[in-house]
C-alpha atoms as a PDB file:
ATOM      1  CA  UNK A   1     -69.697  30.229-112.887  1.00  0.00           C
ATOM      2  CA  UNK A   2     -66.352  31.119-114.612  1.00  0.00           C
ATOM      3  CA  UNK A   3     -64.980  30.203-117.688  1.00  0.00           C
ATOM      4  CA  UNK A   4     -62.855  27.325-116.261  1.00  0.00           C
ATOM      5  CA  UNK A   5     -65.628  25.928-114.465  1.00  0.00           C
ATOM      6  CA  UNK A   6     -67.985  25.848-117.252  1.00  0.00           C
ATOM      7  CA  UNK A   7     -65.370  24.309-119.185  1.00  0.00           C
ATOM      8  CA  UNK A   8     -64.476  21.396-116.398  1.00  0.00           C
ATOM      9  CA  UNK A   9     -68.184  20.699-116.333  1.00  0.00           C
ATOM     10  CA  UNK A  10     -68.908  20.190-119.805  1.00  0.00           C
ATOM     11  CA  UNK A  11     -65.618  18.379-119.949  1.00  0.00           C
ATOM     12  CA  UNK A  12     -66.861  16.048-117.198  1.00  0.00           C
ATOM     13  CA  UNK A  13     -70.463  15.444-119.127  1.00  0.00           C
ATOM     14  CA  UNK A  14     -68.970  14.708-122.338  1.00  0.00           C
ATOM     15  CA  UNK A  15     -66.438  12.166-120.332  1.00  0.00           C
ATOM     16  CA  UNK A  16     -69.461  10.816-118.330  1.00  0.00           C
ATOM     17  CA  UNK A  17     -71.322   9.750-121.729  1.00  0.00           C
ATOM     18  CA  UNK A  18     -68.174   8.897-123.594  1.00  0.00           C
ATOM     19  CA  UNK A  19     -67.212   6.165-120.395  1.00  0.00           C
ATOM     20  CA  UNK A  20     -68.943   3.128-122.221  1.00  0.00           C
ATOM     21  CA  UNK A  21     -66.807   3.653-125.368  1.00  0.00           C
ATOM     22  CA  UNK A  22     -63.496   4.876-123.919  1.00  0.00           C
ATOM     23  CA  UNK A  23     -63.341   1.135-123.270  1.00  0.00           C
ATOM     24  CA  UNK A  24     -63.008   0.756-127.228  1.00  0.00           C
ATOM     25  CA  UNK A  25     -61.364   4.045-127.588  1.00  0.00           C
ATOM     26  CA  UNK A  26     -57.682   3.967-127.039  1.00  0.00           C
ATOM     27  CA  UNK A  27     -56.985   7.210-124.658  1.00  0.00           C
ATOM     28  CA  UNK A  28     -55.049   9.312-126.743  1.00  0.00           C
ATOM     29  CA  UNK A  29     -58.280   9.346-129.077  1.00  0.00           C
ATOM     30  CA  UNK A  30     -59.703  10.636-126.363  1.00  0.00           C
ATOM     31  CA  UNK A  31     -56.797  13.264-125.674  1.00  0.00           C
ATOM     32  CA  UNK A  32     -56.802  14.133-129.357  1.00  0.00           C
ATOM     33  CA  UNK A  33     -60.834  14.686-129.371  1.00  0.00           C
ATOM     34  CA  UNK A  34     -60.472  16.819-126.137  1.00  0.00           C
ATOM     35  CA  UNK A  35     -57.783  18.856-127.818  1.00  0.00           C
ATOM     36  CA  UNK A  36     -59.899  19.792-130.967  1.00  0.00           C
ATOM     37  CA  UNK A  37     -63.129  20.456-128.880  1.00  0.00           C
ATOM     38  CA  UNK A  38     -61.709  23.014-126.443  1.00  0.00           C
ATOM     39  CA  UNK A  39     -61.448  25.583-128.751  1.00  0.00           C
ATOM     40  CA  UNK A  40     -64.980  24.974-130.186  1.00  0.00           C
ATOM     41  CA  UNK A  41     -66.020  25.516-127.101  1.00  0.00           C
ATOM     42  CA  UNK A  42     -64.214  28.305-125.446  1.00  0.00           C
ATOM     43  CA  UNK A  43     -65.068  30.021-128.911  1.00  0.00           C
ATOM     44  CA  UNK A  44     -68.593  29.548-127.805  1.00  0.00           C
ATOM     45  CA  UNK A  45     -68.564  30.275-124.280  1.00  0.00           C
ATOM     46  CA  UNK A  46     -67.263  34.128-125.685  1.00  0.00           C
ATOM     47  CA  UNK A  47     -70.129  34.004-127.849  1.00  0.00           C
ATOM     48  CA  UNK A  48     -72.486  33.828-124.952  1.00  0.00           C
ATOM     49  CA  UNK A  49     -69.950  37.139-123.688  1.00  0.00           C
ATOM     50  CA  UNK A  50     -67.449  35.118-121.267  1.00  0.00           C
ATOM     51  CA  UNK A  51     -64.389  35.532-121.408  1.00  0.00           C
ATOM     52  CA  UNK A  52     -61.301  33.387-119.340  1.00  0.00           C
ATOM     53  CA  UNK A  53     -60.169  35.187-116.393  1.00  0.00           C
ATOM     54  CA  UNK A  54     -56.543  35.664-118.167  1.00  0.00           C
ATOM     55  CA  UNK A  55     -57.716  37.584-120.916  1.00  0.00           C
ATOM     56  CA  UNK A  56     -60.305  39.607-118.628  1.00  0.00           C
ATOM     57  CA  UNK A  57     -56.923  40.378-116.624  1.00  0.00           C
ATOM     58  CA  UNK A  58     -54.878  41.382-119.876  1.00  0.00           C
ATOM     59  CA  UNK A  59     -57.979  43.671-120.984  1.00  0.00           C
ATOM     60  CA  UNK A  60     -58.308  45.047-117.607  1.00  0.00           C
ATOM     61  CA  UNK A  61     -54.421  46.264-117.480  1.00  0.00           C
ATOM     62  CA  UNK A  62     -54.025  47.276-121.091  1.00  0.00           C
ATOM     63  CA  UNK A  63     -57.733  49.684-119.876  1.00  0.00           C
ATOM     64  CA  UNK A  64     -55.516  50.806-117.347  1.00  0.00           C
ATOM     65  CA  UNK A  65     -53.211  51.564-118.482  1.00  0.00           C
ATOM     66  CA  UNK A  66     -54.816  53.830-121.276  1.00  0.00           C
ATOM     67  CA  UNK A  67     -56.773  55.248-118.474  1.00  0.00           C
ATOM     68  CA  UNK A  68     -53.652  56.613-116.775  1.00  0.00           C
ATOM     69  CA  UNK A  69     -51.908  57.601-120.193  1.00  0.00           C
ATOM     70  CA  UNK A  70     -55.184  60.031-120.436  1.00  0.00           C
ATOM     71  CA  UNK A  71     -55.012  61.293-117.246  1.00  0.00           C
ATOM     72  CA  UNK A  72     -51.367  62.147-117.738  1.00  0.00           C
ATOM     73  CA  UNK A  73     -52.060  63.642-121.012  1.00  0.00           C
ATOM     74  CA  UNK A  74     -54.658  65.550-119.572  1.00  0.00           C
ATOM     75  CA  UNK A  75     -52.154  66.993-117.002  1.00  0.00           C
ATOM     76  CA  UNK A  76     -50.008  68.097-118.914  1.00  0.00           C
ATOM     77  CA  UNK A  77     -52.687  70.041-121.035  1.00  0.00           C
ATOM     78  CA  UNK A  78     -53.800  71.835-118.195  1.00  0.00           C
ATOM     79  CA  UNK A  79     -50.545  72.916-116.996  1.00  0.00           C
END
């Protein structure tokens, strides 16, 4: 399950048992709550070693990138 998907479905359980009071709750309570929980949670979903597929992509590129600075280094040594 990625990142986003975990995220969604957590999202959707916390909506599904926060339905009876988001009748008392005006909705940008709601917006504000979902705002400051996101975080918390993405902070914990890389504690359990996940990571979103847009920093997984930045990491993989900058690892690349090193990769091919070696190689070129080690080139150039040999010659």
């Amino acid at each position: 399950m990625s990142n986003e998907d975990l995220s969604k479905a957590i999202k959707s359980i916390i909506e599904k048992e926060l339905k009876g009071i988001s009748k008392l709750i005006p909705s940008d309570v709601l917006s504000n709550i979902e705002k400051s929980i996101s975080p918390q949670i993405e902070d914990i979903i890389e504690q359990s070693g996940f990571v979103k597929r847009s920093k997984y992509r930045n990491l993989k590129k900058i690892i690349d990138d090193l990769e091919k600075r070696l190689s070129e280094l080690e080139k150039t040594r040999a010659d």
